[in-house]
N, C-alpha and C. Protein backbone atom coordinates (compact mmCIF):
# COMPACT_ATOMS: atom_id res chain seq x y z
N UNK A 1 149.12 123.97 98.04
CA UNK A 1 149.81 122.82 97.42
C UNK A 1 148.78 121.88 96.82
N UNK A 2 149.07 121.57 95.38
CA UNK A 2 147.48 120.70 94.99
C UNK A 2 148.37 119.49 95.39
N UNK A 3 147.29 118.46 94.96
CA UNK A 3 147.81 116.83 95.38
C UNK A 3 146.92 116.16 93.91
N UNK A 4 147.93 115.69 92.94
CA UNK A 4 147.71 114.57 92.11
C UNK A 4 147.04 113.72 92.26
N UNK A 5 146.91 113.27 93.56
CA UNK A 5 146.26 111.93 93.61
C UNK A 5 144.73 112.06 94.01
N UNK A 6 144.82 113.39 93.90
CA UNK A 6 143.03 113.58 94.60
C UNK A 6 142.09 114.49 93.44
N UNK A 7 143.10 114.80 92.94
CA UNK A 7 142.16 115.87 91.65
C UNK A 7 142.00 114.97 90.29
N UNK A 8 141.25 115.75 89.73
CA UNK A 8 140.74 115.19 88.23
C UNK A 8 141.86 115.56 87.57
N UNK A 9 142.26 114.28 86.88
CA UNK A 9 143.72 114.66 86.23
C UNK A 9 143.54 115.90 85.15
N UNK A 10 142.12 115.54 84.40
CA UNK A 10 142.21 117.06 83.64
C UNK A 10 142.13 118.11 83.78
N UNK A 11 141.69 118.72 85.28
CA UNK A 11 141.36 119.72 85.44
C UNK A 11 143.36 120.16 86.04
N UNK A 12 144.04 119.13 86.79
CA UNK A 12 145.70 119.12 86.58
C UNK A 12 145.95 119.65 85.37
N UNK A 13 145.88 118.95 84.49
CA UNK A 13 146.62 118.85 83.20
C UNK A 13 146.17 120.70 82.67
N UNK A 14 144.88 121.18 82.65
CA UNK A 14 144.51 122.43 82.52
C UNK A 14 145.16 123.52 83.22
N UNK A 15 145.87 123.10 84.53
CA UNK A 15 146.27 123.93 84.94
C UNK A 15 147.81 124.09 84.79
N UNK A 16 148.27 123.32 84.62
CA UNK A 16 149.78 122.90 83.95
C UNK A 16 149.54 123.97 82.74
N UNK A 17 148.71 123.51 81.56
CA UNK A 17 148.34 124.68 80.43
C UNK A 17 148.27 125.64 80.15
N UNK A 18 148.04 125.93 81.78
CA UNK A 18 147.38 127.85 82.19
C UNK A 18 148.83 128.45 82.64
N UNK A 19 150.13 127.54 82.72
CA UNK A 19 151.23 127.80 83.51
C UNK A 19 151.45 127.88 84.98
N UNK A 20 150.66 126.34 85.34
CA UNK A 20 151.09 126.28 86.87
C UNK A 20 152.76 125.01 86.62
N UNK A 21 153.92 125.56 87.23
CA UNK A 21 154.50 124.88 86.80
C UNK A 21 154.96 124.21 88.48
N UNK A 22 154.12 124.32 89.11
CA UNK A 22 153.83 124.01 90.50
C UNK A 22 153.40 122.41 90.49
N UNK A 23 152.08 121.97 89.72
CA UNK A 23 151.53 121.21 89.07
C UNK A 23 152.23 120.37 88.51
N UNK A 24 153.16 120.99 87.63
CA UNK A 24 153.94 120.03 86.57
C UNK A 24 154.87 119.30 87.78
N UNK A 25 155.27 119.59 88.86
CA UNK A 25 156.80 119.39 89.61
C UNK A 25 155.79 118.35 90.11
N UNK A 26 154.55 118.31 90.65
CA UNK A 26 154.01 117.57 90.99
C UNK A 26 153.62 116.12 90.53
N UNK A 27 153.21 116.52 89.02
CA UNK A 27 152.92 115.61 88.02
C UNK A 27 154.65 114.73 88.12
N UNK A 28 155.71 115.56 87.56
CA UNK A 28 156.55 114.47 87.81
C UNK A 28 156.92 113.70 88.96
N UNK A 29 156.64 114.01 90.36
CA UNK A 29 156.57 113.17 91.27
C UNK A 29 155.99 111.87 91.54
N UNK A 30 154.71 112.54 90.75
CA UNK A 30 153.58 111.20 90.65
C UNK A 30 153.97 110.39 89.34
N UNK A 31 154.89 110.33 88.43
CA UNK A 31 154.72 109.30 87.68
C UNK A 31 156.70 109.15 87.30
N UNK A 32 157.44 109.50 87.56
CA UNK A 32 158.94 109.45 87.13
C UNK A 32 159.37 108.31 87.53
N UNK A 33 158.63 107.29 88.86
CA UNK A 33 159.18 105.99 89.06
C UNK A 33 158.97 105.37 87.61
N UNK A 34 157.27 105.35 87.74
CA UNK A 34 156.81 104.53 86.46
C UNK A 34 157.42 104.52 85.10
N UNK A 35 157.79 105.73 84.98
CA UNK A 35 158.46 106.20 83.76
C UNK A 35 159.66 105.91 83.88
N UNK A 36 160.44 105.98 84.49
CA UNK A 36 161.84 105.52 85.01
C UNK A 36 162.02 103.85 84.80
N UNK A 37 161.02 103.08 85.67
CA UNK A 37 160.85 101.57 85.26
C UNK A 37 160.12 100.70 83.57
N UNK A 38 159.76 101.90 83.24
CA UNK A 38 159.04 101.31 81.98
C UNK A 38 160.69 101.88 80.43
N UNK A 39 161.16 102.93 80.78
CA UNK A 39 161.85 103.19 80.09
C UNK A 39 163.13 102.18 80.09
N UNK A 40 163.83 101.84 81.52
CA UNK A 40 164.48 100.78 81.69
C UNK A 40 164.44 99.41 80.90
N UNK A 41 163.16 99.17 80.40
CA UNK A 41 162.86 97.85 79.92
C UNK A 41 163.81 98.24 78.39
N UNK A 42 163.65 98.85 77.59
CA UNK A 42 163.89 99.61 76.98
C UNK A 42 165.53 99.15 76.52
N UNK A 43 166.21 99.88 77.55
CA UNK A 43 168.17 100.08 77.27
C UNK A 43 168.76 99.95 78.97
N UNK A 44 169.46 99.25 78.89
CA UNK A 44 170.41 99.26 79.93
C UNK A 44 170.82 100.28 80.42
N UNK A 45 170.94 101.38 79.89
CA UNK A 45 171.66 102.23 80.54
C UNK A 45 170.47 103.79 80.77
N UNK A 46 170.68 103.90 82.34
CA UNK A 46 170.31 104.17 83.58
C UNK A 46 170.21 105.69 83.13
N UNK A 47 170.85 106.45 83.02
CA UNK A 47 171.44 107.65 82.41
C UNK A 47 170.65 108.06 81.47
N UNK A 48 170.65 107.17 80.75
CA UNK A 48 169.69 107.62 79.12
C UNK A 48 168.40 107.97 79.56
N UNK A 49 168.08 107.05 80.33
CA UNK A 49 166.49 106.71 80.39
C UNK A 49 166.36 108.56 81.57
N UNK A 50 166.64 108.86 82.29
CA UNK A 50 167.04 109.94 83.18
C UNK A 50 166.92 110.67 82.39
N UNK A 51 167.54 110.72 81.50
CA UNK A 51 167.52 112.56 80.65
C UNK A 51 166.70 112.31 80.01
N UNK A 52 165.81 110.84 79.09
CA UNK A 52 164.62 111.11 78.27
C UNK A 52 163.70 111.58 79.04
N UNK A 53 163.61 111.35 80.06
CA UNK A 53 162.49 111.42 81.16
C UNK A 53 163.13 113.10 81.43
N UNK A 54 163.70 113.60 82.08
CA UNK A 54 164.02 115.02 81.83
C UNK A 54 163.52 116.10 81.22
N UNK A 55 164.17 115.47 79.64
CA UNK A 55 163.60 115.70 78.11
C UNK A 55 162.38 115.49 77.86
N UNK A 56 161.59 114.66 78.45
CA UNK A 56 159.96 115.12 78.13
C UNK A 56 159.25 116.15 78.81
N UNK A 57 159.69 116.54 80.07
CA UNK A 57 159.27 117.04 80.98
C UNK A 57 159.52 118.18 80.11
N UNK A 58 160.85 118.81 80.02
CA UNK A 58 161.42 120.28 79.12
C UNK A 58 160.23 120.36 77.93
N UNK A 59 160.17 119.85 77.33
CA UNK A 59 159.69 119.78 75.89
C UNK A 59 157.81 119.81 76.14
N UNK A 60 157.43 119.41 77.25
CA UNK A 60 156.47 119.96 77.64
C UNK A 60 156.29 120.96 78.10
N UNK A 61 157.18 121.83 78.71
CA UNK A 61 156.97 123.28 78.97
C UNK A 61 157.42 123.76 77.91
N UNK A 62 158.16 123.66 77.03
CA UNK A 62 158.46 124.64 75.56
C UNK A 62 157.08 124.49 74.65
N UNK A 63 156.60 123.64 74.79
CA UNK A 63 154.93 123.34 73.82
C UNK A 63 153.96 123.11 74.32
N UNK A 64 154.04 123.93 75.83
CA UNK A 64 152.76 124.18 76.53
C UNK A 64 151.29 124.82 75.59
N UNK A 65 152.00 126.33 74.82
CA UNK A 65 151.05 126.87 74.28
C UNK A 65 150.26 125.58 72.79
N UNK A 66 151.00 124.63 72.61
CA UNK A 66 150.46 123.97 71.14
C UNK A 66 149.73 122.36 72.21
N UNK A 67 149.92 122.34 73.36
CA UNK A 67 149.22 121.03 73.52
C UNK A 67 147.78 121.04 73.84
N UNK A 68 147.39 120.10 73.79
CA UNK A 68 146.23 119.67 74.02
C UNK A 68 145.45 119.12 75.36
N UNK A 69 144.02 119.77 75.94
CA UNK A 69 143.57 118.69 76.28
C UNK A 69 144.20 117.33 77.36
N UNK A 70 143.67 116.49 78.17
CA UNK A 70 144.31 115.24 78.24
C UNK A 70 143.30 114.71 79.92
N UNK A 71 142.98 113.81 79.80
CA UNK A 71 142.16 112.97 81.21
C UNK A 71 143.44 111.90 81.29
N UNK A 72 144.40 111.66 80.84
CA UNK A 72 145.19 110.29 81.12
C UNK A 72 146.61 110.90 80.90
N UNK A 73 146.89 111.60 82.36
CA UNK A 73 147.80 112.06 81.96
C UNK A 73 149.26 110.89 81.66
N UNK A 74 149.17 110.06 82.96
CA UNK A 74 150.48 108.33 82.31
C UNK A 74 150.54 108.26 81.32
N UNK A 75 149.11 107.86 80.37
CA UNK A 75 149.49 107.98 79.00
C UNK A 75 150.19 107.99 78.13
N UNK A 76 149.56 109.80 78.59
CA UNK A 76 150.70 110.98 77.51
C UNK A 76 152.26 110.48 77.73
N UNK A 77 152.33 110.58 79.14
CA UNK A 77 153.67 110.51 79.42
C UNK A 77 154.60 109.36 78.94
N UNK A 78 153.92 108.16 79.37
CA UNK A 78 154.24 106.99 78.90
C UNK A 78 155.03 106.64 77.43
N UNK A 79 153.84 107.17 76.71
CA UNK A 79 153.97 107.56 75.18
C UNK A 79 155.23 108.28 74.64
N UNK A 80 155.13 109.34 75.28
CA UNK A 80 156.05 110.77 74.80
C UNK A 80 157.49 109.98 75.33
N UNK A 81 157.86 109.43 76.32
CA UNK A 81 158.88 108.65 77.13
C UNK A 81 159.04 107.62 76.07
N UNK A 82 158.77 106.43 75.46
CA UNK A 82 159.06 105.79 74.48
C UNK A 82 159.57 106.35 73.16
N UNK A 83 158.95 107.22 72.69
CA UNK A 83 159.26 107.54 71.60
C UNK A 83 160.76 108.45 71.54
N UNK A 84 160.93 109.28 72.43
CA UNK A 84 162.04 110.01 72.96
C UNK A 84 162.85 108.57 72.88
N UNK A 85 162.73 107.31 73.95
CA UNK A 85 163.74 106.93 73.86
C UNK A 85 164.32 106.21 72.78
N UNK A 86 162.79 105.52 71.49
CA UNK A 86 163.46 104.59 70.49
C UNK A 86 164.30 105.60 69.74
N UNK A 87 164.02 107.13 69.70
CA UNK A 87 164.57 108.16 68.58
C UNK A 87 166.32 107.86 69.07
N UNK A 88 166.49 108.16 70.41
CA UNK A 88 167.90 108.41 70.61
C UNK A 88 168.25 107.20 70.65
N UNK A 89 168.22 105.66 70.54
CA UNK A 89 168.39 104.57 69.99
C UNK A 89 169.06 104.68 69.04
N UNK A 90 168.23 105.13 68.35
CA UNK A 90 168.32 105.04 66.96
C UNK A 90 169.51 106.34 66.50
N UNK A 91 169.53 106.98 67.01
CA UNK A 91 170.12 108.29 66.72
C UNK A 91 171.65 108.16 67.24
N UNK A 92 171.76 107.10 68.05
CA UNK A 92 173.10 106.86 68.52
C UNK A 92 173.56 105.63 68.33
N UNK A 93 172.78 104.77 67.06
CA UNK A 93 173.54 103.78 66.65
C UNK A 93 173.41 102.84 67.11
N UNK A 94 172.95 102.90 68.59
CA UNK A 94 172.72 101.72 69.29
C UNK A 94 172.28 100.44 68.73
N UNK A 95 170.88 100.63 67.96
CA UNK A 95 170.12 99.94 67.61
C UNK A 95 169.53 99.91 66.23
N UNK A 96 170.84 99.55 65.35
CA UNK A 96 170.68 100.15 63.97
C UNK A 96 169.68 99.60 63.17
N UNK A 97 169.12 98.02 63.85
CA UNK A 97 167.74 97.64 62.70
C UNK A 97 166.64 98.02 63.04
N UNK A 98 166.40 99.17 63.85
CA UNK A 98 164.86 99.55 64.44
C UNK A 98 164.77 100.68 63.48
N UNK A 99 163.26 100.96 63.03
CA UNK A 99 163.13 101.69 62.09
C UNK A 99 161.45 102.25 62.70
N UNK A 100 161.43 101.90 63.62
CA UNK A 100 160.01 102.67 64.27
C UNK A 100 160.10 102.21 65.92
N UNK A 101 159.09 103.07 66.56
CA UNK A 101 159.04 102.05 68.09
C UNK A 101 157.81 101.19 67.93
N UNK A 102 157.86 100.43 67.10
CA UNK A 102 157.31 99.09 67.13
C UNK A 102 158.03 98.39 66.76
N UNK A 103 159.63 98.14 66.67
CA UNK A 103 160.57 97.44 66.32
C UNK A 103 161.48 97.96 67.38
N UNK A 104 161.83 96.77 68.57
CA UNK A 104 163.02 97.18 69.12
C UNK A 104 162.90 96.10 70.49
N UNK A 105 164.10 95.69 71.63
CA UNK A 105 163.93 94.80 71.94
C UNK A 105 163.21 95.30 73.49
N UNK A 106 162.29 94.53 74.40
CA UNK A 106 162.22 94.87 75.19
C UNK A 106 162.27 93.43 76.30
N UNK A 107 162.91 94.42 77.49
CA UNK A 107 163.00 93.34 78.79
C UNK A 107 161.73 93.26 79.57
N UNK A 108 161.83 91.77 80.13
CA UNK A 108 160.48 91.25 80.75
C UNK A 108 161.01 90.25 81.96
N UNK A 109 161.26 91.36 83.12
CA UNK A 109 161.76 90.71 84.45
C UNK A 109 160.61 90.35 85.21
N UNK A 110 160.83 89.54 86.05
CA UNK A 110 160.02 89.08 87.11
C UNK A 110 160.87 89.37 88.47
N UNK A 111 159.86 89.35 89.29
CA UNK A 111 160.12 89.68 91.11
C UNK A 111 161.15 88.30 91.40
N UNK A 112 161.53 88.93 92.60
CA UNK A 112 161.61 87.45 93.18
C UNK A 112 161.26 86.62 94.12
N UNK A 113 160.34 86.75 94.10
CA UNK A 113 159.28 85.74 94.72
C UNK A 113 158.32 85.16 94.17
N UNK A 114 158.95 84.48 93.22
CA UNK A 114 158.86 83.99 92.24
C UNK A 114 157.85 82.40 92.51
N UNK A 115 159.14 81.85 93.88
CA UNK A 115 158.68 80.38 94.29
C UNK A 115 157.38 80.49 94.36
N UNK A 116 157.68 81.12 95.66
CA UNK A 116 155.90 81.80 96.49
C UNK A 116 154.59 81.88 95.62
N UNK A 117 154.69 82.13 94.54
CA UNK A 117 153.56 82.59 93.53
C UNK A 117 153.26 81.60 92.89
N UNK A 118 154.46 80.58 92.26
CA UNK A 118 154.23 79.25 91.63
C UNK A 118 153.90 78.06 93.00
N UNK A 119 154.05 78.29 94.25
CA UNK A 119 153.38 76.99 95.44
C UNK A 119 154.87 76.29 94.74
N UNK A 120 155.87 76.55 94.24
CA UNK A 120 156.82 75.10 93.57
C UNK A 120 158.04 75.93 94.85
N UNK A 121 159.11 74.86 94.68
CA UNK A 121 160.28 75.93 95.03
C UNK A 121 161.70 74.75 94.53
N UNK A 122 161.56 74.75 93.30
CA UNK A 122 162.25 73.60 92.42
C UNK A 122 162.91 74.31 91.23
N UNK A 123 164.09 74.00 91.17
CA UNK A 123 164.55 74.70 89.78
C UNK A 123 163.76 74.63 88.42
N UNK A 124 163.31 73.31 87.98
CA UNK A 124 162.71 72.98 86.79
C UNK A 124 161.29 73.83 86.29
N UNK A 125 160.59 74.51 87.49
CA UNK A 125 159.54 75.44 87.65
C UNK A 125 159.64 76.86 87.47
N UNK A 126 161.09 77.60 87.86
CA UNK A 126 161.68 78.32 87.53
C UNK A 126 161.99 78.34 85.84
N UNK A 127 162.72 77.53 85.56
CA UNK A 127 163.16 77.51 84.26
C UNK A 127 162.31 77.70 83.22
N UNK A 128 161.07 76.77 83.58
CA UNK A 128 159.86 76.68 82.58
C UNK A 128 159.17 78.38 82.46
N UNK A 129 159.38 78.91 83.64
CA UNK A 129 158.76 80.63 83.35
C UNK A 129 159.42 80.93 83.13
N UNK A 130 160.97 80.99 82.94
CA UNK A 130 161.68 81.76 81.92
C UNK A 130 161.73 81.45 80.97
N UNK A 131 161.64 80.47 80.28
CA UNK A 131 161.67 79.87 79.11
C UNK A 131 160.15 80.47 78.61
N UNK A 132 158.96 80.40 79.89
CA UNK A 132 157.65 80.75 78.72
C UNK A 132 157.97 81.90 78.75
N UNK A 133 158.65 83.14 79.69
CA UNK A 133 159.06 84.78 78.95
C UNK A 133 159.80 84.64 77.78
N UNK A 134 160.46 84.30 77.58
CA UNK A 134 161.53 84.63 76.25
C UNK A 134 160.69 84.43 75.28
N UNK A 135 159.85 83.20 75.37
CA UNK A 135 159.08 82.29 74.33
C UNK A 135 158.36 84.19 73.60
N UNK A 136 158.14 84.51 74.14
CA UNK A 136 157.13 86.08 73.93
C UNK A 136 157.77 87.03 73.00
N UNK A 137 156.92 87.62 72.09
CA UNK A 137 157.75 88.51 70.77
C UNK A 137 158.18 90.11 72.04
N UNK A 138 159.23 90.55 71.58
CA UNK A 138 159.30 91.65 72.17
C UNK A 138 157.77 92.71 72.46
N UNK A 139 157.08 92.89 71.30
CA UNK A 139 155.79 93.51 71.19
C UNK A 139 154.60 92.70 72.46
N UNK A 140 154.84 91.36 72.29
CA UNK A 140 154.35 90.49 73.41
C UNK A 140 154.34 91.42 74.86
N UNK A 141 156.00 91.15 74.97
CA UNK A 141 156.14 91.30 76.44
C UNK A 141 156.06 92.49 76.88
N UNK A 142 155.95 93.59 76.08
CA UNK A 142 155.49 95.22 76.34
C UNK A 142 154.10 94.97 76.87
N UNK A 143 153.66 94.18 75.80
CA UNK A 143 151.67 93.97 76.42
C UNK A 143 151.62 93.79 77.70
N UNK A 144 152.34 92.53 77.73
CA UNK A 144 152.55 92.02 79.09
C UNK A 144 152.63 92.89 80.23
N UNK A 145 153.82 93.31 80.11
CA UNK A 145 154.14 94.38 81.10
C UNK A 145 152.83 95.40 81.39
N UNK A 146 153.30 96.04 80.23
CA UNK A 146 151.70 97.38 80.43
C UNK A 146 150.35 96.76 81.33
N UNK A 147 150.07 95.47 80.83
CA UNK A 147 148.59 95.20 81.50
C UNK A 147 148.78 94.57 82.81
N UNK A 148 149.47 93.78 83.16
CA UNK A 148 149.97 93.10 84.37
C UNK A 148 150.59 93.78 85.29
N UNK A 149 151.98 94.89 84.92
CA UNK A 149 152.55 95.60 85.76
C UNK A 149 152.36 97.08 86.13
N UNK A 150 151.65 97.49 85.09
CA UNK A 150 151.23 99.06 84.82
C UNK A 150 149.89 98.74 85.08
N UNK A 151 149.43 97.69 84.91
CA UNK A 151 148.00 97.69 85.05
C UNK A 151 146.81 98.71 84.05
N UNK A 152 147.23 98.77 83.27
CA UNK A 152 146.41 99.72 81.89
C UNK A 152 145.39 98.81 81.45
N UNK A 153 144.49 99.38 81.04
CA UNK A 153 143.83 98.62 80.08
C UNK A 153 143.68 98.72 78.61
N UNK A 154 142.87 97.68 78.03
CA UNK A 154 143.42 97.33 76.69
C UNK A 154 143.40 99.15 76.16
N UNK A 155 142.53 99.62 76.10
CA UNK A 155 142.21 100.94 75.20
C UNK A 155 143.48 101.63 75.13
N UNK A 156 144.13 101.39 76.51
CA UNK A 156 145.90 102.51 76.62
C UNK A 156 146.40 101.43 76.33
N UNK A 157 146.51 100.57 76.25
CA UNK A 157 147.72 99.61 75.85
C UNK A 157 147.46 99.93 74.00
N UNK A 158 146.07 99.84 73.54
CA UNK A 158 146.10 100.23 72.39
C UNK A 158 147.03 101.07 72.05
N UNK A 159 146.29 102.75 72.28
CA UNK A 159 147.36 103.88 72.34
C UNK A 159 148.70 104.02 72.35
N UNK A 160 149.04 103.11 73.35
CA UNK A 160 150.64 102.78 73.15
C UNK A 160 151.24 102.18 71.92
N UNK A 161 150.70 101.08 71.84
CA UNK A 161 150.93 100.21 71.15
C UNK A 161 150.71 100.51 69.59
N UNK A 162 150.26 101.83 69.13
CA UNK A 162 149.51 101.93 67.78
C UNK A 162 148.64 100.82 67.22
N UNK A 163 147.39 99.89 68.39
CA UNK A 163 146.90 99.04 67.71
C UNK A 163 145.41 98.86 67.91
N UNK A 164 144.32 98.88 67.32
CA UNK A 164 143.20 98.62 67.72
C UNK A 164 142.95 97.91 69.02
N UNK A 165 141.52 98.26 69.37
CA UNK A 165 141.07 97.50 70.65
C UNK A 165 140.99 96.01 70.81
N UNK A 166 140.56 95.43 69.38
CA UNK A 166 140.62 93.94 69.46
C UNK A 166 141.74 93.58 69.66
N UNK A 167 142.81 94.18 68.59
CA UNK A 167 144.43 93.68 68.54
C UNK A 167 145.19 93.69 69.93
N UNK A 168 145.08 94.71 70.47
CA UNK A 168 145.60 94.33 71.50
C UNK A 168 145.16 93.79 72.50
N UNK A 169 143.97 93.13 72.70
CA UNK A 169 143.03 92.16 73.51
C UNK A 169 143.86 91.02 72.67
N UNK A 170 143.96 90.73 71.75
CA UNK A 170 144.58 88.93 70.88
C UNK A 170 146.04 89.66 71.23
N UNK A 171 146.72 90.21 71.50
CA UNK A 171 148.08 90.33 71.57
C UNK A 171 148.47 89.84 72.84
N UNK A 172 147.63 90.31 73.74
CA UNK A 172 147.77 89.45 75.22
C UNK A 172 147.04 88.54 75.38
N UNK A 173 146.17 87.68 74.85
CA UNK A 173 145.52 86.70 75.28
C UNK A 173 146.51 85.97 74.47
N UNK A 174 147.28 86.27 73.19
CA UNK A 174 147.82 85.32 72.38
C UNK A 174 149.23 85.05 73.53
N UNK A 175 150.05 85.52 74.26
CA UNK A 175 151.18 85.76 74.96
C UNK A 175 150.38 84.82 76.28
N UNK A 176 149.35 85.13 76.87
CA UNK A 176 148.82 84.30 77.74
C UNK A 176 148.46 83.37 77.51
N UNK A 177 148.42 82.82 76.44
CA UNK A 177 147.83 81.58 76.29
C UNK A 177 149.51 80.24 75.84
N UNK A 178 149.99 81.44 75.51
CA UNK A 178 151.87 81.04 75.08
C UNK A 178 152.05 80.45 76.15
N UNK A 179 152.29 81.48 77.46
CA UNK A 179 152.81 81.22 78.93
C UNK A 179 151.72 80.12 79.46
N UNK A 180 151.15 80.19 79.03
CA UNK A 180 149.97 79.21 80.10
C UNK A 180 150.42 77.42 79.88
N UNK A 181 150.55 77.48 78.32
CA UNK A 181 151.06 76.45 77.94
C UNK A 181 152.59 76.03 78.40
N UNK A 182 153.48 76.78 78.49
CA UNK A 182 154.48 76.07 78.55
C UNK A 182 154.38 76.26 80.21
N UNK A 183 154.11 76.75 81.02
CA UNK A 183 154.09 76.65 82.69
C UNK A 183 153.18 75.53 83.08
N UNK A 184 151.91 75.07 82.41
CA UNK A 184 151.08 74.24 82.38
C UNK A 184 150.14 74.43 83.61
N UNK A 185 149.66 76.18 83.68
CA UNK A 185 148.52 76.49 84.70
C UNK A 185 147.22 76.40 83.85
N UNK A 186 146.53 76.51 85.10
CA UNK A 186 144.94 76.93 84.58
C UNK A 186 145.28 78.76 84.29
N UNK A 187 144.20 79.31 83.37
CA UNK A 187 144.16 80.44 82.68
C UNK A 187 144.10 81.27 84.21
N UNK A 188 143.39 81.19 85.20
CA UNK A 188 143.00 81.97 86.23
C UNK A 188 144.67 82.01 86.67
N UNK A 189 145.29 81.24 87.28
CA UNK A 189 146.25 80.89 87.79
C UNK A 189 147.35 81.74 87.03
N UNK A 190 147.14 81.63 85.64
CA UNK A 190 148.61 82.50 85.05
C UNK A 190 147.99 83.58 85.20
N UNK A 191 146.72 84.22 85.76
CA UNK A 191 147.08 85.94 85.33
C UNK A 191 147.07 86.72 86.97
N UNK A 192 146.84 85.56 87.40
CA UNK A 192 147.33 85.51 89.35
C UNK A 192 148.90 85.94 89.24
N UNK A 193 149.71 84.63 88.76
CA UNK A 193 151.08 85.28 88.36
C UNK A 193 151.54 85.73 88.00
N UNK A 194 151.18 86.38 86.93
CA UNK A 194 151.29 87.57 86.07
C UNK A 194 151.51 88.88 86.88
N UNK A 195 149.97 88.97 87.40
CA UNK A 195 149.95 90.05 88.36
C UNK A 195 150.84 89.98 89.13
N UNK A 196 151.13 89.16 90.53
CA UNK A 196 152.32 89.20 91.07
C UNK A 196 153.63 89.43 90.90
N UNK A 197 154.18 88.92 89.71
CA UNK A 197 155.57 88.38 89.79
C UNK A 197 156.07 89.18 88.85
N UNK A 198 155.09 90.14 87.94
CA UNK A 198 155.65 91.47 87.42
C UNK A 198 155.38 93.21 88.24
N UNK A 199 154.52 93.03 88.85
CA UNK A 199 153.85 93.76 89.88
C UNK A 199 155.54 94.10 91.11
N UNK A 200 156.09 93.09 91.09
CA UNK A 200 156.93 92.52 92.25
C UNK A 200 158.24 93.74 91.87
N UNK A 201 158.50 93.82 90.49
CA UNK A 201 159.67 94.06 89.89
C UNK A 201 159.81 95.20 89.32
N UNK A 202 160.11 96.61 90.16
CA UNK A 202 160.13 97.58 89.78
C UNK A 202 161.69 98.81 89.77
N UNK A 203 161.52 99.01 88.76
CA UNK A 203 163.02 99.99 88.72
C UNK A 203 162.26 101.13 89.76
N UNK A 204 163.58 101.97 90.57
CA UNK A 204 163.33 103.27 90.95
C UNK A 204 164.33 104.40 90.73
N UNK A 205 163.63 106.02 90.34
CA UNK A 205 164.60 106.37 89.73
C UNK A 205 165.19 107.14 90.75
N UNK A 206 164.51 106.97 92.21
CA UNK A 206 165.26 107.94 93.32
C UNK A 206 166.21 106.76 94.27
């Protein structure tokens, strides 16, 4: 029985290639929460996100022989999981002004322990962090998410994001510096909460 969490993901991913589909059952163990909670942000409905996630998995064993390569396998997955889901978006009407997945809306929940993290436990403290989430462009709060709750760094948030290394370094410092202002922390302090209070808030798909 291999174990994901102890091997070199590429030398995994190689063996997935070679037709261990032993590997693959594995691989989805190790990442279908993540994928499950990141697709959620996405569409409300529970179901969809289930069969895209399904549907990538299939579509990776039908184009085993044409893929490539890979050290990151989340990534891939991550990636392949978005795009699956803006297509059937789009493909079912849902979301008739999106015309790429860099156009489309995404959710940006927080934990709830919320008080605890702000030292406040006052409505008006509350309000002000929801008000600085919304304040955030949809493209924002994907950053957000990815680096705070997924914990990626800029280079995969790039990748995701189709955006250079600088760009997406100013895409989250520009969103952190949004939130910082209207919560009225020190810079250290908002990415304390950041970490926490998206860290806190996770879909599961079992």
């Amino acid at each position: 029985m291999y174990s994901v969490e102890n091997k070199d993901e590429r030398l995994i991913w190689i063996r997935f290639l070679k037709g261990d589909n032993e590997v693959l059952s594995l691989i989805y163990l190790q990442h279908s929460n993540s994928l499950f909670d990141y697709g959620c942000r996405f569409t409300s409905d529970r179901d969809l996100v289930k069969d895209c996630i399904q549907e990538v998995f299939c579509t990776l064993i039908r184009t085993r022989d044409h893929l490539t390569e890979t050290d990151n396998i989340r990534l891939y997955l991550l990636k392949s999981l978005k795009r699956k889901i803006v297509r059937e978006l789009n493909n079912a009407g849902r979301q008739p002004k999106l015309i790429s997945d860099e156009e489309y809306p995404f959710d940006l929940r927080w934990a709830e322990n919320l008080d605890a993290q702000l030292d406040e436990h006052d409505e008006e403290k509350r309000l002000q962090v929801a008000k600085a989430m919304q304040s955030l462009t949809d493209r924002q709060k994907e950053a957000i998410y990815l680096r705070f709750n997924r914990g990626l760094e800029y280079e995969e948030i790039s990748f995701i994001l189709n955006l250079n290394y600088q760009s997406s370094r100013a895409l989250i410092h520009r969103a952190i510096e949004k939130l910082r202002e209207i919560i009225h922390v020190p810079e250290k302090k908002i990415n304390q909460i950041l970490f926490s209070i998206l860290c806190g808030e996770r879909e599961s798909v079992f």
